[in-house]
C-alpha atoms as a PDB file:
ATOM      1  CA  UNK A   1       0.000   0.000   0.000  1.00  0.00           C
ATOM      2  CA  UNK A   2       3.171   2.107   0.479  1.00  0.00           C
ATOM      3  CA  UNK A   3       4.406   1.859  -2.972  1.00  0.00           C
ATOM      4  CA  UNK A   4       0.279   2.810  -4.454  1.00  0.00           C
ATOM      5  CA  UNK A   5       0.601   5.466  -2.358  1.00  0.00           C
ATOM      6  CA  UNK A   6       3.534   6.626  -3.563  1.00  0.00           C
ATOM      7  CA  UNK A   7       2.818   5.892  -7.235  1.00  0.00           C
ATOM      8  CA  UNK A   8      -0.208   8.130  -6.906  1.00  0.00           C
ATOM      9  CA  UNK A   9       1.762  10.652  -5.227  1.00  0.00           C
ATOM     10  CA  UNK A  10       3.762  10.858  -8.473  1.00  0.00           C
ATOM     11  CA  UNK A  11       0.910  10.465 -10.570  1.00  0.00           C
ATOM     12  CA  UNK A  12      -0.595  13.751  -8.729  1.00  0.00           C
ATOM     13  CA  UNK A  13       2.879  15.463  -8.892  1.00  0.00           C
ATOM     14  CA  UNK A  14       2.677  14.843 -12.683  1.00  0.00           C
ATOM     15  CA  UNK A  15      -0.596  15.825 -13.345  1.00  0.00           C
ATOM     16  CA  UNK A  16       0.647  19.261 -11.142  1.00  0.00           C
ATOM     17  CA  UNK A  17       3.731  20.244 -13.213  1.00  0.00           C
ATOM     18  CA  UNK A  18       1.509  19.473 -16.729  1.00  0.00           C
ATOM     19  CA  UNK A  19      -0.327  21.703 -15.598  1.00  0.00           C
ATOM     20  CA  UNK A  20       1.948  24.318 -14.234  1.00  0.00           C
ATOM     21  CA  UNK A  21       3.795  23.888 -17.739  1.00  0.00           C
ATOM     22  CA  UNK A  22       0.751  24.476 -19.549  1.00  0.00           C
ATOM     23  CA  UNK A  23       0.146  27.832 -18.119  1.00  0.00           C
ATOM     24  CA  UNK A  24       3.594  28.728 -18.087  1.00  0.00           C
ATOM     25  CA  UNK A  25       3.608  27.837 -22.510  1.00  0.00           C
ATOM     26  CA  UNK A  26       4.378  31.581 -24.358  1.00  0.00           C
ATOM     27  CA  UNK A  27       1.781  30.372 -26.767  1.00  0.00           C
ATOM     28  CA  UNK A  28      -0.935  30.055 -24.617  1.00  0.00           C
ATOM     29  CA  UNK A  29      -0.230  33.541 -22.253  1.00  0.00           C
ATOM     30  CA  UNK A  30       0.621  35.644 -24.825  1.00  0.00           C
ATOM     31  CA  UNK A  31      -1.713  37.957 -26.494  1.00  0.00           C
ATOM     32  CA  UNK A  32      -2.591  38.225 -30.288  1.00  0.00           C
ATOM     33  CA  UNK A  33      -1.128  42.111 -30.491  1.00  0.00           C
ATOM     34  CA  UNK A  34       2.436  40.768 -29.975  1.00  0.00           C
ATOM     35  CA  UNK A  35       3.918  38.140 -32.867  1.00  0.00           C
ATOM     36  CA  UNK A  36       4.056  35.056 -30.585  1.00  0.00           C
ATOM     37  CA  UNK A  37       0.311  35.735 -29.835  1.00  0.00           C
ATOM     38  CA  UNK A  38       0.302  35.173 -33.492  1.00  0.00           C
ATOM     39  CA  UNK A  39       1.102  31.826 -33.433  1.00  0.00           C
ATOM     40  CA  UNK A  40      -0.637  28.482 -33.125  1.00  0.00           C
ATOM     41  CA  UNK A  41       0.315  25.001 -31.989  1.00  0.00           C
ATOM     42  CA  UNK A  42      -0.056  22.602 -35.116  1.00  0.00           C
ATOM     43  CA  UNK A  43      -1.154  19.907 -32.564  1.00  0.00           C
ATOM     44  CA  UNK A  44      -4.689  19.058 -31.179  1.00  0.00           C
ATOM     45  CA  UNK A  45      -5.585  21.512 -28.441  1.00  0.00           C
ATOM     46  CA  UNK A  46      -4.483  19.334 -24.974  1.00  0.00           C
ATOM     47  CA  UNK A  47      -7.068  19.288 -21.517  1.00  0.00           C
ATOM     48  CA  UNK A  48      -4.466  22.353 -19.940  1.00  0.00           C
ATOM     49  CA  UNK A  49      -7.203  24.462 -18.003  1.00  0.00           C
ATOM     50  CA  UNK A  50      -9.531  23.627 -14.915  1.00  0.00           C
ATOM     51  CA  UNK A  51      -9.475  20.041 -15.877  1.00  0.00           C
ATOM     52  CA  UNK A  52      -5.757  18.786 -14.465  1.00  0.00           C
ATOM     53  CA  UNK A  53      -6.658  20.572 -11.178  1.00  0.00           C
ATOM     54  CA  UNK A  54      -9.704  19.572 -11.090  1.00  0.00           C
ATOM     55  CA  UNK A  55      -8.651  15.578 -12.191  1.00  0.00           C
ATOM     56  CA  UNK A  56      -5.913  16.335  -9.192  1.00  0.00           C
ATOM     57  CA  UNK A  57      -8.656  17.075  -7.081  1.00  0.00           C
ATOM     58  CA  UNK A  58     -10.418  14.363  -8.178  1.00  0.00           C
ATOM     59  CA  UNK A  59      -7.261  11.475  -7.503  1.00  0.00           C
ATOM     60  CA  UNK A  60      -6.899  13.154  -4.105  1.00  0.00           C
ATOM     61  CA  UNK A  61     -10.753  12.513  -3.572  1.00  0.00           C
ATOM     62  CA  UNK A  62     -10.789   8.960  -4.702  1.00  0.00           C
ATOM     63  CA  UNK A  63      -8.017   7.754  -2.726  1.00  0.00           C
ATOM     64  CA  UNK A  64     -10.307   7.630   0.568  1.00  0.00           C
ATOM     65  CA  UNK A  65     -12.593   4.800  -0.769  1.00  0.00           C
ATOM     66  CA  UNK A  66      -9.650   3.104  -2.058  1.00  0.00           C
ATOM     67  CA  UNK A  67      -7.907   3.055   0.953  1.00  0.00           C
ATOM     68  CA  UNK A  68     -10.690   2.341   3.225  1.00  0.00           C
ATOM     69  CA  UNK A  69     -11.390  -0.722   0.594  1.00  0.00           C
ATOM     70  CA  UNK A  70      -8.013  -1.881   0.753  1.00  0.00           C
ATOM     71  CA  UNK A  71      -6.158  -1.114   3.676  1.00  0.00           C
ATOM     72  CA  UNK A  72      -8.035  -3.077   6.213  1.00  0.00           C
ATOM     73  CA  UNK A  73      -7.319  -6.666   4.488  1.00  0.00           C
ATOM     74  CA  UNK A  74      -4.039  -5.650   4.384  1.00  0.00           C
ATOM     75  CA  UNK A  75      -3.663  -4.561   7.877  1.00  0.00           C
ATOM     76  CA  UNK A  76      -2.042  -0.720   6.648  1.00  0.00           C
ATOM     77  CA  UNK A  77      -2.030   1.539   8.613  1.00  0.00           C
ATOM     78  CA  UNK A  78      -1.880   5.468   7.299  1.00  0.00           C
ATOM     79  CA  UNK A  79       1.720   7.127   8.388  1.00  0.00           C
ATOM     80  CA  UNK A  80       3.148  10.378   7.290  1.00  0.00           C
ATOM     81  CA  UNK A  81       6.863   9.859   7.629  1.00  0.00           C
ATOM     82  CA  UNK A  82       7.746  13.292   8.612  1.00  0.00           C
ATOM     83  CA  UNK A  83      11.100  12.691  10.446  1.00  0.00           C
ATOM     84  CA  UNK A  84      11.096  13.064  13.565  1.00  0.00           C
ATOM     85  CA  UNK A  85       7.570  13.055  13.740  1.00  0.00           C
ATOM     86  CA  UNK A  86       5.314  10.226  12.210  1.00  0.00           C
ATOM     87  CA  UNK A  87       1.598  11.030  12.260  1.00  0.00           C
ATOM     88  CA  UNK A  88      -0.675   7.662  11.905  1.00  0.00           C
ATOM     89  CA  UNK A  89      -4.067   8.221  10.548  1.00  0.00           C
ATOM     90  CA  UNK A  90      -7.160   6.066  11.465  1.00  0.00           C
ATOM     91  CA  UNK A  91      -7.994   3.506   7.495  1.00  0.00           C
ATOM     92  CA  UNK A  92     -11.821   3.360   9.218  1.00  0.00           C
ATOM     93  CA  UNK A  93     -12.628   7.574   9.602  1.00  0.00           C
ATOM     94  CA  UNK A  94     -13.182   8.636   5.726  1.00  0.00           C
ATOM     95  CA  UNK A  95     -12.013  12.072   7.134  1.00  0.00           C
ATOM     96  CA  UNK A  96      -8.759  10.685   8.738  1.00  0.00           C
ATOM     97  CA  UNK A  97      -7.515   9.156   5.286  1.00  0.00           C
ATOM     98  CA  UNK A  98      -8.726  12.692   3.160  1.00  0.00           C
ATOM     99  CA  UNK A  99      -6.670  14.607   5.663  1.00  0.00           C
ATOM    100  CA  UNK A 100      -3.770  11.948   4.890  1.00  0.00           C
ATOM    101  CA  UNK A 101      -4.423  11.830   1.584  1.00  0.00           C
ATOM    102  CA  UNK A 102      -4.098  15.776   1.101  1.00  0.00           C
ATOM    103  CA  UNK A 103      -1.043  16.199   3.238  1.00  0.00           C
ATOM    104  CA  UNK A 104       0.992  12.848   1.636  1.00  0.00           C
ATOM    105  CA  UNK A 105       0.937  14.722  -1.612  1.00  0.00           C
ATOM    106  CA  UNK A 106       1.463  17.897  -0.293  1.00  0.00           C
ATOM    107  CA  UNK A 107       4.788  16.043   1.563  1.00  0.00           C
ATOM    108  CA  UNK A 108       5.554  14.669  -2.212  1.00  0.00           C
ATOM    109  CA  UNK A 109       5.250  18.087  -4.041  1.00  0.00           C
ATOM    110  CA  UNK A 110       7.485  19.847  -1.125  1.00  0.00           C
ATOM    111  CA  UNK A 111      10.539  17.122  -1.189  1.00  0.00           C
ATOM    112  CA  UNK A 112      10.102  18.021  -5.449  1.00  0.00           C
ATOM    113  CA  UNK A 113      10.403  21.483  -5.595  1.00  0.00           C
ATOM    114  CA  UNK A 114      13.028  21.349  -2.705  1.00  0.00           C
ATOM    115  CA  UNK A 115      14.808  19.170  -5.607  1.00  0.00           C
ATOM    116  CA  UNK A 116      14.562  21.481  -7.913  1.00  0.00           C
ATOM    117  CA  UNK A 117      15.291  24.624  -5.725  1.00  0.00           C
ATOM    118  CA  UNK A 118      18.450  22.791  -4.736  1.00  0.00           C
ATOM    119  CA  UNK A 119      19.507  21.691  -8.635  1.00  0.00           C
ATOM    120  CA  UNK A 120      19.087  25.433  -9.546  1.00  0.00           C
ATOM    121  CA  UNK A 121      21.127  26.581  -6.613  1.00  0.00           C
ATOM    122  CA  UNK A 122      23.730  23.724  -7.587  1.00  0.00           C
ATOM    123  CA  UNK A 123      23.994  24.938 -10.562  1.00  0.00           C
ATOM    124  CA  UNK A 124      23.725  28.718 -10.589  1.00  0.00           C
ATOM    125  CA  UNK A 125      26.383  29.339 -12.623  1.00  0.00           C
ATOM    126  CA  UNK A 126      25.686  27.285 -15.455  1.00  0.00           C
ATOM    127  CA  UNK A 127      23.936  29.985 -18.255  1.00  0.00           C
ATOM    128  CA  UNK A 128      20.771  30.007 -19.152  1.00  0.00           C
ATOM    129  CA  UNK A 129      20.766  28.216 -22.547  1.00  0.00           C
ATOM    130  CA  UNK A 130      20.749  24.852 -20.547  1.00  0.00           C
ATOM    131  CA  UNK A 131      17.516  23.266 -21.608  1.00  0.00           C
ATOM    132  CA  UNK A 132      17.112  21.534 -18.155  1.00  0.00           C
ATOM    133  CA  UNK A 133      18.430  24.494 -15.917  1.00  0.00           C
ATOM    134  CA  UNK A 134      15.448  26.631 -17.536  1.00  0.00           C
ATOM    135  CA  UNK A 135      12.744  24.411 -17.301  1.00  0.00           C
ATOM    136  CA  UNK A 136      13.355  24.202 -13.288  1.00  0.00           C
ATOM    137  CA  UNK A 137      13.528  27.863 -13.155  1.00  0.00           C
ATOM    138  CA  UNK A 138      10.533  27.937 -15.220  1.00  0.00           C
ATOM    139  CA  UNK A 139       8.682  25.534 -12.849  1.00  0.00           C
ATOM    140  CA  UNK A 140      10.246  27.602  -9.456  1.00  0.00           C
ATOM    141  CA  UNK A 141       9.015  31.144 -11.185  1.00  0.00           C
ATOM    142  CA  UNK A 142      11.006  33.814  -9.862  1.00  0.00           C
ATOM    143  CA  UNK A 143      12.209  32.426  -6.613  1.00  0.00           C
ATOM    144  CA  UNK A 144      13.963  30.537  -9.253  1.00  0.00           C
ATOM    145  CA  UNK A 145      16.311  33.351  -9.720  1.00  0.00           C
ATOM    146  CA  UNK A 146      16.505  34.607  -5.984  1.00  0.00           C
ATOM    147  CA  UNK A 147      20.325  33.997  -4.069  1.00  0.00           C
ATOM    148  CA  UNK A 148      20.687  30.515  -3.866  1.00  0.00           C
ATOM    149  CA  UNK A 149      21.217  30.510   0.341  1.00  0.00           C
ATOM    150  CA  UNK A 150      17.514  32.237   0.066  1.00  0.00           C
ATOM    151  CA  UNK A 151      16.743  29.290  -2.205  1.00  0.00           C
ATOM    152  CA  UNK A 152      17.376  26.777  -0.101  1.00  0.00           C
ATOM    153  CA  UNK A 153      15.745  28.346   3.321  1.00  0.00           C
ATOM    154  CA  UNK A 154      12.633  28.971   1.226  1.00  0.00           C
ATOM    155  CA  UNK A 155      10.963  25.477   1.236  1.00  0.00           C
ATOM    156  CA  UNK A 156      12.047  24.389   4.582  1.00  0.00           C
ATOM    157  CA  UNK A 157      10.477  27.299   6.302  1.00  0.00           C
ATOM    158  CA  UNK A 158       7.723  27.024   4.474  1.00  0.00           C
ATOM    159  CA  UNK A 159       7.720  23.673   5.908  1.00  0.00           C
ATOM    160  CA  UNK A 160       7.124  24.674   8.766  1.00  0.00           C
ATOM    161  CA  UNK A 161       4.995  27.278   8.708  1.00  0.00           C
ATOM    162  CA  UNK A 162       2.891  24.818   6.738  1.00  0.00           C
ATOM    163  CA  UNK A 163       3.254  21.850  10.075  1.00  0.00           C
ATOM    164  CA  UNK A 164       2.241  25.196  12.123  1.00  0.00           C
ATOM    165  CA  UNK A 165      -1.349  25.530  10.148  1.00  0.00           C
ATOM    166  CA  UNK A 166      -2.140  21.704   9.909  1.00  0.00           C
ATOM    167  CA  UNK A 167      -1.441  21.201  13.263  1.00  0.00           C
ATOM    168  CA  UNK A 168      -4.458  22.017  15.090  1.00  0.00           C
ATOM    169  CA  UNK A 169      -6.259  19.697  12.450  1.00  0.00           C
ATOM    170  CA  UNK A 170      -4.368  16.919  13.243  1.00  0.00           C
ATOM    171  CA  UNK A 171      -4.516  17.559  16.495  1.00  0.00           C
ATOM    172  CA  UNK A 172      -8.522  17.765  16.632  1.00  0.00           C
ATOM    173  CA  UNK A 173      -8.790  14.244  14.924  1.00  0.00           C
ATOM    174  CA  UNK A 174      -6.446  12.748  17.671  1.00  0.00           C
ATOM    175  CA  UNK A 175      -3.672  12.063  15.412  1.00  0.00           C
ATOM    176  CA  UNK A 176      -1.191  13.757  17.299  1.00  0.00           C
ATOM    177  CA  UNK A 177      -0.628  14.973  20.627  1.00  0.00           C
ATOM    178  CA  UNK A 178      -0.998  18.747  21.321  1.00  0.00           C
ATOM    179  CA  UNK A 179       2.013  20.623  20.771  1.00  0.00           C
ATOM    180  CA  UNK A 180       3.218  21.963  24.736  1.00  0.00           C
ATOM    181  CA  UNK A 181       3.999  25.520  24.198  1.00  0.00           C
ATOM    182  CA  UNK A 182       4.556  28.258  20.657  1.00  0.00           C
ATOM    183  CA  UNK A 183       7.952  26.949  20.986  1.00  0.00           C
ATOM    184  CA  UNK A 184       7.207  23.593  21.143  1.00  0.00           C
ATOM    185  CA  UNK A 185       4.975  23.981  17.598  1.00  0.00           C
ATOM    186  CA  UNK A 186       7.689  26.241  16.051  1.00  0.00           C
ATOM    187  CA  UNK A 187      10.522  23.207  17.261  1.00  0.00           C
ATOM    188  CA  UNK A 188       8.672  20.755  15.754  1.00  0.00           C
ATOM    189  CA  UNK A 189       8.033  22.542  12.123  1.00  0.00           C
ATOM    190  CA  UNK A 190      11.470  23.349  12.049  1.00  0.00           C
ATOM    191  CA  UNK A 191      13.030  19.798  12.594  1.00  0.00           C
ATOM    192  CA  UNK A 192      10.324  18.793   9.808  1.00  0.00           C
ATOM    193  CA  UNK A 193      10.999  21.902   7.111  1.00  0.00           C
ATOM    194  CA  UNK A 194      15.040  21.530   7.707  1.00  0.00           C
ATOM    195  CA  UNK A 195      14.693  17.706   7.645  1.00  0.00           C
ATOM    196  CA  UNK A 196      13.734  18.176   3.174  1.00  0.00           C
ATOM    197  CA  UNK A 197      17.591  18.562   3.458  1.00  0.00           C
ATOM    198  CA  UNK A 198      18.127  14.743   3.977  1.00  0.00           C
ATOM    199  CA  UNK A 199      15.546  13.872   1.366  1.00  0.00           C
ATOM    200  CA  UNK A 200      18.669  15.060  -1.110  1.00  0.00           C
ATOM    201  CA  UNK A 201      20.035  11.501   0.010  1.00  0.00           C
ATOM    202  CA  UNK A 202      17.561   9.977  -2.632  1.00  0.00           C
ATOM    203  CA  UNK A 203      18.787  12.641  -5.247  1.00  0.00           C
ATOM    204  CA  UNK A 204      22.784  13.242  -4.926  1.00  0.00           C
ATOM    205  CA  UNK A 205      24.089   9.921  -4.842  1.00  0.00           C
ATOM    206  CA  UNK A 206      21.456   8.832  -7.962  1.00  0.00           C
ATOM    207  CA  UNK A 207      22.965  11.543 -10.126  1.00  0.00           C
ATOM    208  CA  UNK A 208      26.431  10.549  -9.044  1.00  0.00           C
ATOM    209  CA  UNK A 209      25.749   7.189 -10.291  1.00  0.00           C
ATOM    210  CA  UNK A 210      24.367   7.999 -13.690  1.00  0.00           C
ATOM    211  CA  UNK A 211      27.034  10.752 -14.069  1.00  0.00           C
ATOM    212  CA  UNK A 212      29.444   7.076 -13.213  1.00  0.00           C
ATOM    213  CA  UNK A 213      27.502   5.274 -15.860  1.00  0.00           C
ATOM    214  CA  UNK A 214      27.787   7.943 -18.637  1.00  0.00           C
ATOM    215  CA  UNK A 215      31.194   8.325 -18.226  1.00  0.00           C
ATOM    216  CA  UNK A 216      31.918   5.176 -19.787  1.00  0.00           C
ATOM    217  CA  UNK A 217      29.155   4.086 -21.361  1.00  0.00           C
ATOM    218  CA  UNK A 218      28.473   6.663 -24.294  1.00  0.00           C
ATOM    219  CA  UNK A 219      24.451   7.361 -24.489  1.00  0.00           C
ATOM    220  CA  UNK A 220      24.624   9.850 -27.313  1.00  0.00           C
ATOM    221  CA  UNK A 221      23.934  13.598 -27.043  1.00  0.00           C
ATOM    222  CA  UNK A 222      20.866  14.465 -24.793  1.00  0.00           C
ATOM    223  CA  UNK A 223      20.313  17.513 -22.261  1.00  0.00           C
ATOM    224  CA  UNK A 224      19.359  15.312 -19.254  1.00  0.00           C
ATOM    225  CA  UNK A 225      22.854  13.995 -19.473  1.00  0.00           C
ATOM    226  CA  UNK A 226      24.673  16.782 -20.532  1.00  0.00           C
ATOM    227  CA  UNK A 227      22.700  18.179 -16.871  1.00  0.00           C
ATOM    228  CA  UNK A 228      23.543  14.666 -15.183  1.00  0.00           C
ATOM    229  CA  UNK A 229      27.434  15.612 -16.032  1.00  0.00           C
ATOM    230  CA  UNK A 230      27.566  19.736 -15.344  1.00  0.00           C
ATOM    231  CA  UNK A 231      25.584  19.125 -11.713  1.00  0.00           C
ATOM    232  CA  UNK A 232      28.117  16.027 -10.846  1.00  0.00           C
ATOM    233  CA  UNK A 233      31.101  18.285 -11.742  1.00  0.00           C
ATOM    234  CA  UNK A 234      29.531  20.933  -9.561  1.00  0.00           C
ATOM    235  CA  UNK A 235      29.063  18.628  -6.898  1.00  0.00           C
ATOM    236  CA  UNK A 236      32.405  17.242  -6.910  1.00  0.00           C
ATOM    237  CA  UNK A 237      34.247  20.873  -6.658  1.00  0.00           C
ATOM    238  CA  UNK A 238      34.839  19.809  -3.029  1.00  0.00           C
ATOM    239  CA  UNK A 239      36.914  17.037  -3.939  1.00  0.00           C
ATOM    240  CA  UNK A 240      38.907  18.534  -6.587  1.00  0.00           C
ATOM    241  CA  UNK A 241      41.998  19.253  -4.118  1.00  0.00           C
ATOM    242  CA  UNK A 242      42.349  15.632  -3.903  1.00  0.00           C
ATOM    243  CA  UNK A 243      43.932  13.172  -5.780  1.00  0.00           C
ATOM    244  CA  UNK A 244      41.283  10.456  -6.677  1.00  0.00           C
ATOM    245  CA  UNK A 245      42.527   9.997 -10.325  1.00  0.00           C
ATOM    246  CA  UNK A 246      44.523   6.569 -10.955  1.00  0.00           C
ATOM    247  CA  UNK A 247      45.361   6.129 -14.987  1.00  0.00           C
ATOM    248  CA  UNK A 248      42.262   6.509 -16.791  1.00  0.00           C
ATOM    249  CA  UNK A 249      39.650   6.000 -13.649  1.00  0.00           C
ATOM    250  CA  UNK A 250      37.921   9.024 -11.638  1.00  0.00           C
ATOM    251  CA  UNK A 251      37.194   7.726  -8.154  1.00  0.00           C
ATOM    252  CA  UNK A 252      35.709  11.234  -7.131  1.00  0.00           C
ATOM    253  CA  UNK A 253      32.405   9.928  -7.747  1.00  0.00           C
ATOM    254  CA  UNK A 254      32.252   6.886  -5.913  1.00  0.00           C
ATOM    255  CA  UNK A 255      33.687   8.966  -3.158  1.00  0.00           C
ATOM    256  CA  UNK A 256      31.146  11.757  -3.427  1.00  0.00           C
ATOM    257  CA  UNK A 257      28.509   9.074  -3.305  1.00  0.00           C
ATOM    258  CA  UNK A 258      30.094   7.655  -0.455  1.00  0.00           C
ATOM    259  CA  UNK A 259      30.436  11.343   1.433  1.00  0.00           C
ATOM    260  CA  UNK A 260      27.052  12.181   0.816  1.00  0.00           C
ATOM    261  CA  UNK A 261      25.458   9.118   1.414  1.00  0.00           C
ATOM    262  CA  UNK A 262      26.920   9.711   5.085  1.00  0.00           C
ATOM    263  CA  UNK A 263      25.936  13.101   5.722  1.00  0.00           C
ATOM    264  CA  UNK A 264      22.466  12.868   4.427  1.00  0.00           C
ATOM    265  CA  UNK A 265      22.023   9.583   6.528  1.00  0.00           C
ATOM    266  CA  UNK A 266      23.528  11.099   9.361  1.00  0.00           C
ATOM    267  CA  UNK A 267      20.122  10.988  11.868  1.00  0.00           C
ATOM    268  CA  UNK A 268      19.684   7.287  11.214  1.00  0.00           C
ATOM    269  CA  UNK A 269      23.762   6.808  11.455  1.00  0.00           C
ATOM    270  CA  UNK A 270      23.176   8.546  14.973  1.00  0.00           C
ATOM    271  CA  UNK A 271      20.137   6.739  15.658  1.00  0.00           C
ATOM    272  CA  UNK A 272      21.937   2.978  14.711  1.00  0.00           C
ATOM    273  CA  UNK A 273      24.416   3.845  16.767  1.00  0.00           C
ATOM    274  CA  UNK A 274      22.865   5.261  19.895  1.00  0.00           C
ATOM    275  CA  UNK A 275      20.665   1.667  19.599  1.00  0.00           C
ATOM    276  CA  UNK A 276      23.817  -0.418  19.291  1.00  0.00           C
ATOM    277  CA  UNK A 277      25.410   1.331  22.040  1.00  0.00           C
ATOM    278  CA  UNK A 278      22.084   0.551  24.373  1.00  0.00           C
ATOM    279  CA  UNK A 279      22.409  -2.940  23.749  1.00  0.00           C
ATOM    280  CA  UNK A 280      25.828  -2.765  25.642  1.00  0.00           C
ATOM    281  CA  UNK A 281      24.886  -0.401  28.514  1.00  0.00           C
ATOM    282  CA  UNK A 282      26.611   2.374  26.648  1.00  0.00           C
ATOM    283  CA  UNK A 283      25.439   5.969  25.565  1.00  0.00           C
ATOM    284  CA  UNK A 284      27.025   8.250  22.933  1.00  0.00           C
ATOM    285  CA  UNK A 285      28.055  11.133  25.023  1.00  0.00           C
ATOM    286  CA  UNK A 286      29.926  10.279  28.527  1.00  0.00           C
ATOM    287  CA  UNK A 287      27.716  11.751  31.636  1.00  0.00           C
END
């Protein structure tokens, strides 16, 4: 039920940026006085108005019968995996699994644009004739072209201001405990906007990988890997000090997958750790 879940999410996130695209098309803003306005598409005219939101809507909508059908023979229970903080939502209250339903994308979308806000920071000095580089800035809108340190604080705090407005929601259908105090609330929506940072662990080491792959495997000219290559360069500016060349192989990618993989696992390195430690008596810090 995980993995539907998730596919939906996607399938929702799609249906978002078609949209989003759709609007954002020259030849379908611009007006007839100027000579784009002029033009038309030779193609059928595509659904690109109220009907993907409304479809959205609709796939949002629909998951609550589907999930009442088929989580209870499958014994699933709801969870929003928000870090620190893991919500679990009732599969027999219809309102329970809309509520879940609604925020699960909403978790999707953030961790996406997050992505993207942190590709275009990445790679803020590459120019703007990169095919791949402008269609995330056209997806971010102008933020897309803020300071990338502003970038990158944008989504997390929004994060948490958006924790800070569902939480009396959640906390009127029981399914979480009352936040103690203003701090308390603001503590908690911090530790889940700043935790989109360690979503990057799904991200980095992937394009690491491919940049691996397509380093010695040639898969012809293409923008996504001509992207693939400029953001692993830019990632691996760190490591250019040190000398990870031997003959004709590049190590510095296997090592920046390595160095990411344990920064941006760091809580659950901590949290392995502080459980391993327990077994023997044995804490982390010495008291």
């Amino acid at each position: 039920m995980g993995l539907i879940d998730l596919i939906l999410n996607l399938g929702g996130l799609l249906l978002w940026l078609n949209w989003r695209s759709h609007r954002l098309d020259p030849l379908t803003r611009t007006a007839p006085a100027t000579l784009a306005g002029t033009l038309k598409r030779a193609d059928a005219r595509r659904f690109g108005g109220w009907q993907i939101p409304a479809g959205l809507v609709l796939l949002l909508c629909l998951r609550v019968p589907l999930y009442g059908m088929l989580g209870p023979p499958l014994h699933w229970t709801p969870k929003l995996n928000l870090g620190e903080i893991v919500p679990s939502f009732s599969i027999h209250v219809p309102g329970q699994i809309l509520v879940f339903s609604v925020l699960s994308f909403l978790r999707v979308m953030l961790i996406a644009y997050f992505w993207f806000f942190a590709l275009v920071a990445l790679n803020r000095s590459v120019t703007e004739s990169d095919p791949m580089l402008r269609i995330l800035r056209m997806h971010l809108g102008r933020p897309g072209r803020w300071p990338w340190w502003l970038q990158l604080l944008l989504l997390p705090l929004g994060g948490a201001a958006l924790w800070a407005a569902c939480h009396p929601l959640l906390a009127h259908l029981g399914v979480i405990n009352p936040a103690l105090s203003p701090a308390h609330l603001a503590e908690q929506g911090l530790l889940i906007g700043f935790g989109l940072i360690f979503t990057l662990k799904l991200l980095l080491p992937v394009i690491l990988l491919l940049h691996v792959v397509a380093s010695y495997v040639y898969l012809g000219a293409n923008p996504f890997w001509e992207f693939i290559a400029v953001t692993s360069r830019n990632l691996l500016k760190p490591l250019q000090p040190f000398p990870l060349r031997f003959a004709k192989v590049d190590f510095a990618p296997l090592a920046g997958v390595l160095l990411l993989s344990l920064l941006l696992n760091f809580p659950e390195i901590v949290k392995w750790a502080a459980n391993a430690l327990g077994h023997r008596s044995l804490t982390l810090w010495p008291l």
